[in-house]
Protein backbone atom coordinates (compact mmCIF):
# COMPACT_ATOMS: atom_id res chain seq x y z
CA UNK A 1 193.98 -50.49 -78.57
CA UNK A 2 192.17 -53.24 -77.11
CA UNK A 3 188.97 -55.31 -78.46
CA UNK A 4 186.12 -54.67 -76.01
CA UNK A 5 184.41 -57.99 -76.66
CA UNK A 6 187.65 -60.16 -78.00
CA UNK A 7 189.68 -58.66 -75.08
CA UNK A 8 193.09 -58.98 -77.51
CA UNK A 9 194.68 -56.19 -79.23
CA UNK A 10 193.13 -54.80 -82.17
CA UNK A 11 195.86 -55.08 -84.23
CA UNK A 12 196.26 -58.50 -84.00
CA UNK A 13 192.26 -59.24 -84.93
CA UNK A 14 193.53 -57.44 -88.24
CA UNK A 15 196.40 -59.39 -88.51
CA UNK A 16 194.54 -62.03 -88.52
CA UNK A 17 191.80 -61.22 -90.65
CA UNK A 18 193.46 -58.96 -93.41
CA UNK A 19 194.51 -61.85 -95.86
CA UNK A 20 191.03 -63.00 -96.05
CA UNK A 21 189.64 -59.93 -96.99
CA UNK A 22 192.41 -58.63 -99.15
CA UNK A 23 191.86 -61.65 -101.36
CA UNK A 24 188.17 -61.75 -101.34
CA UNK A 25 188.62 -57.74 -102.31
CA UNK A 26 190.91 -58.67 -105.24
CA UNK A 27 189.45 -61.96 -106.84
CA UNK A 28 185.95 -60.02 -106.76
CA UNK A 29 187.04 -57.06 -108.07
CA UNK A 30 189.51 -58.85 -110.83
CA UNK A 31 186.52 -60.90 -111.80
CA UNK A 32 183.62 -58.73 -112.06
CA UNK A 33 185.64 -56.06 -114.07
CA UNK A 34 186.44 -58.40 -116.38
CA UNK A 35 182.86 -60.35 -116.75
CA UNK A 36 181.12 -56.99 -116.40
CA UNK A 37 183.45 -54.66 -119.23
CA UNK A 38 183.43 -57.90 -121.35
CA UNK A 39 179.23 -59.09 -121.01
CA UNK A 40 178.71 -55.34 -121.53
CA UNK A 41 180.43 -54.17 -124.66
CA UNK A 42 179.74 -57.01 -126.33
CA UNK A 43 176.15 -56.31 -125.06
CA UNK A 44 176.44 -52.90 -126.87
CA UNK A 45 178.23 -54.75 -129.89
CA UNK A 46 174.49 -56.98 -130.54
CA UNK A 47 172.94 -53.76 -129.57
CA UNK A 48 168.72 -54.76 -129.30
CA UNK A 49 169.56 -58.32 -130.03
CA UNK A 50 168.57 -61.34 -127.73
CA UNK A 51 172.08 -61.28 -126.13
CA UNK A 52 171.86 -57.77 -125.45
CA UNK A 53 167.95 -57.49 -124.28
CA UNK A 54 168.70 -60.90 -121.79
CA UNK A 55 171.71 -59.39 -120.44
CA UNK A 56 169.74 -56.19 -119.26
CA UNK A 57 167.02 -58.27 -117.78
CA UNK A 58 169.59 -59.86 -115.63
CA UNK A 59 171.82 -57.52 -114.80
CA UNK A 60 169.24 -55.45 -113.24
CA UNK A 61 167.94 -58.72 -111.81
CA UNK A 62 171.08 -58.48 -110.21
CA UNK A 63 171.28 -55.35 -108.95
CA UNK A 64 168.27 -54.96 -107.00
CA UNK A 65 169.86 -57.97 -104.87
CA UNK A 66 171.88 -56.63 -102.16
CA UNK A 67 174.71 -58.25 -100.67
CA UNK A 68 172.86 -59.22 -97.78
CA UNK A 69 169.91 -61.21 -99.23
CA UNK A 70 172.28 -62.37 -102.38
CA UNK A 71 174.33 -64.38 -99.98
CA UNK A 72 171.79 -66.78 -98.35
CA UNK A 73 170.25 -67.14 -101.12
CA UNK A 74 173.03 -68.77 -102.63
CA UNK A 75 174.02 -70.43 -99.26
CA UNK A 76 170.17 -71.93 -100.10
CA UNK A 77 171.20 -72.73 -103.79
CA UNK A 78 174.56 -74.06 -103.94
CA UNK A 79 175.32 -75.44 -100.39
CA UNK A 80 171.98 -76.63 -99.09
CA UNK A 81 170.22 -77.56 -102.10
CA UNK A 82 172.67 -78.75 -104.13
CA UNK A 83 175.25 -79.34 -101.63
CA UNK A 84 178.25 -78.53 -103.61
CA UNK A 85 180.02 -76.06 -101.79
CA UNK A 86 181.20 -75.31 -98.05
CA UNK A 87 179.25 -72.33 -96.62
CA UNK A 88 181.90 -71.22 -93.78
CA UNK A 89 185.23 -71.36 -92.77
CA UNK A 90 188.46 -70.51 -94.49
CA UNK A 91 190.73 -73.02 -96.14
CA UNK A 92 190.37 -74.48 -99.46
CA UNK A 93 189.43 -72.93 -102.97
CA UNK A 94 185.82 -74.23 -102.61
CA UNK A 95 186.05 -71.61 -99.65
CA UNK A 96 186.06 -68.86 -101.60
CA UNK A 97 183.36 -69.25 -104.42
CA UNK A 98 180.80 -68.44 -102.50
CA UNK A 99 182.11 -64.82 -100.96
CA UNK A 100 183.11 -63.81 -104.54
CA UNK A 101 180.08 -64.87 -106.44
CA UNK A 102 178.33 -62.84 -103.81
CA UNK A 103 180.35 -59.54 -104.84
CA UNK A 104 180.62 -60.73 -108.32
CA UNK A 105 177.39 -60.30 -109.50
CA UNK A 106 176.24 -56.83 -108.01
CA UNK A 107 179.83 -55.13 -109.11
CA UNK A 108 179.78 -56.86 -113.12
CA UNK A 109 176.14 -56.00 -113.20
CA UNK A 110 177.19 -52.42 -112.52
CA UNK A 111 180.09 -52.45 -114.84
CA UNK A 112 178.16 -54.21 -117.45
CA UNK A 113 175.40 -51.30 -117.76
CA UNK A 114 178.09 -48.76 -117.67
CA UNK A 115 180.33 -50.32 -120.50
CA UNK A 116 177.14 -51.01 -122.70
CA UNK A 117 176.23 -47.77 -121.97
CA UNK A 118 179.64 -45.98 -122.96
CA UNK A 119 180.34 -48.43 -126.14
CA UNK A 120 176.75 -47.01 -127.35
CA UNK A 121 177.51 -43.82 -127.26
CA UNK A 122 180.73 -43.95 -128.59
CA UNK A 123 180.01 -46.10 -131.62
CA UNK A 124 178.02 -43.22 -132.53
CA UNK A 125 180.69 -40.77 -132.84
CA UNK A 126 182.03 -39.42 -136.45
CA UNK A 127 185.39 -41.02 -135.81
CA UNK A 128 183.70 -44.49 -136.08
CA UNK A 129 181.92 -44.12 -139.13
CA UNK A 130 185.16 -43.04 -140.99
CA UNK A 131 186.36 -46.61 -139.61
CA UNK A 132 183.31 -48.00 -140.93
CA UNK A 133 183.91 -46.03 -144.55
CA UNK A 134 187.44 -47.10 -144.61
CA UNK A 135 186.09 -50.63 -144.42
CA UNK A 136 187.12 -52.08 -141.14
CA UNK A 137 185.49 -54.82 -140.27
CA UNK A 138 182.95 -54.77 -137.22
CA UNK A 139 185.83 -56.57 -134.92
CA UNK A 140 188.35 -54.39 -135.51
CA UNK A 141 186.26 -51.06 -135.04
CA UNK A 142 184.80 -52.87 -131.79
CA UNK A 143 188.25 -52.86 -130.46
CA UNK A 144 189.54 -49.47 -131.02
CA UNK A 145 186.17 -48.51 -129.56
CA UNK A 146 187.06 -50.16 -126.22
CA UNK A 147 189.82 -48.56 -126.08
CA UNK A 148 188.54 -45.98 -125.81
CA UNK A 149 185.54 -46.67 -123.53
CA UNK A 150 188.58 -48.17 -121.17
CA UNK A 151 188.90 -44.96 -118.82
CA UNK A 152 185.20 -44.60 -118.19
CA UNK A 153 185.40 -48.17 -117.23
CA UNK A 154 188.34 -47.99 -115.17
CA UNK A 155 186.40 -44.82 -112.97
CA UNK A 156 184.15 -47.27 -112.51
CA UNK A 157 186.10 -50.15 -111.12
CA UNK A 158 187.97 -47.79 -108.62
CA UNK A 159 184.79 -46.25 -107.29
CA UNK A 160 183.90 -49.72 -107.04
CA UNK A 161 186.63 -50.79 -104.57
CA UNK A 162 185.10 -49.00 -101.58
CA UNK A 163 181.56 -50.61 -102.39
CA UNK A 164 183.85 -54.14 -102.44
CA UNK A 165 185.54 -53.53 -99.15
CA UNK A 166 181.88 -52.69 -97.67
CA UNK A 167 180.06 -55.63 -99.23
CA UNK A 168 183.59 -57.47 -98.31
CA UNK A 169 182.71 -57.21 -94.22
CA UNK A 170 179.06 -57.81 -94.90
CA UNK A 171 179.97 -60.92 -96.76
CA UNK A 172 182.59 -62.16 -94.33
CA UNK A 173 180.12 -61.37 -91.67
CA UNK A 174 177.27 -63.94 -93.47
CA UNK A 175 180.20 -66.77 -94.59
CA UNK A 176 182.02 -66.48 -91.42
């Protein structure tokens, strides 16, 4: 059909628009998974250490930011305070820091309080402590214990592709 306010075909608006978002979509979700399984099992690895206490505190400093007030806030930070990078427009690299840091840090926050969460309680599982007896060291049994926390994870991360193609308009909508 046609746009009633762009008065072109709708098709063509996507056309347009699609690479933009698909990439946004992908280098956020890419990134958080990664920061948020990594910050978060290693979080559960210095379980009630500094590390793992300061990366609580933030990530749910992090969450209860939406995507709407997250973005110009760091529109205030990073382009008008410290003018270092562009706030609109699509182009360039610099472009896209913004837009992804704005979905970054709500999606690893998530991920990094469910992969804490799930190395915790699977540390504490029988099969562990037999690794422990046989004398692996902590590095190794970390590992094999991500392994198996890597499903849970991976829920996670697909359930969190619709909240990234949501917070993906919302975002393009603020960044233009």
């Amino acid at each position: 059909g046609e746009s009633l306010f762009k008065k072109k075909t709708v098709s063509s608006l996507l056309e347009a628009h699609m690479p933009a978002t698909v990439i946004l979509a992908l280098t956020s979700i890419s990134i958080s998974a990664f920061l948020g399984t990594f910050l978060g099992i290693w979080a559960g690895f210095k379980n009630k250490k500094t590390f793992d206490n300061v990366g609580r505190i933030v990530s749910l400093f992090a969450l209860s930011f939406p995507i709407f007030s997250l973005a110009p806030l760091l529109v205030l930070i990073f382009s008008i305070k410290l003018n270092i990078l562009p706030v609109s427009e699509w182009g360039s690299f610099k472009h896209i820091i913004l837009p992804t840091l704005t979905l970054v840090i709500p999606l690893s926050s998530v991920l990094m309080r469910v992969s804490r969460n799930k190395y915790l309680e699977e540390v504490n599982v029988p099969w562990v402590q037999v690794l422990e007896a046989k004398g692996l060291n902590p590095y190794q049994i970390l590992l094999r214990v991500t392994k198996v926390c890597l499903p849970t994870i991976l829920n996670v991360v697909a359930i969190q592709l619709s909240v990234v193609l949501a917070g993906t308009m919302i975002t393009e909508t603020i960044f233009d």
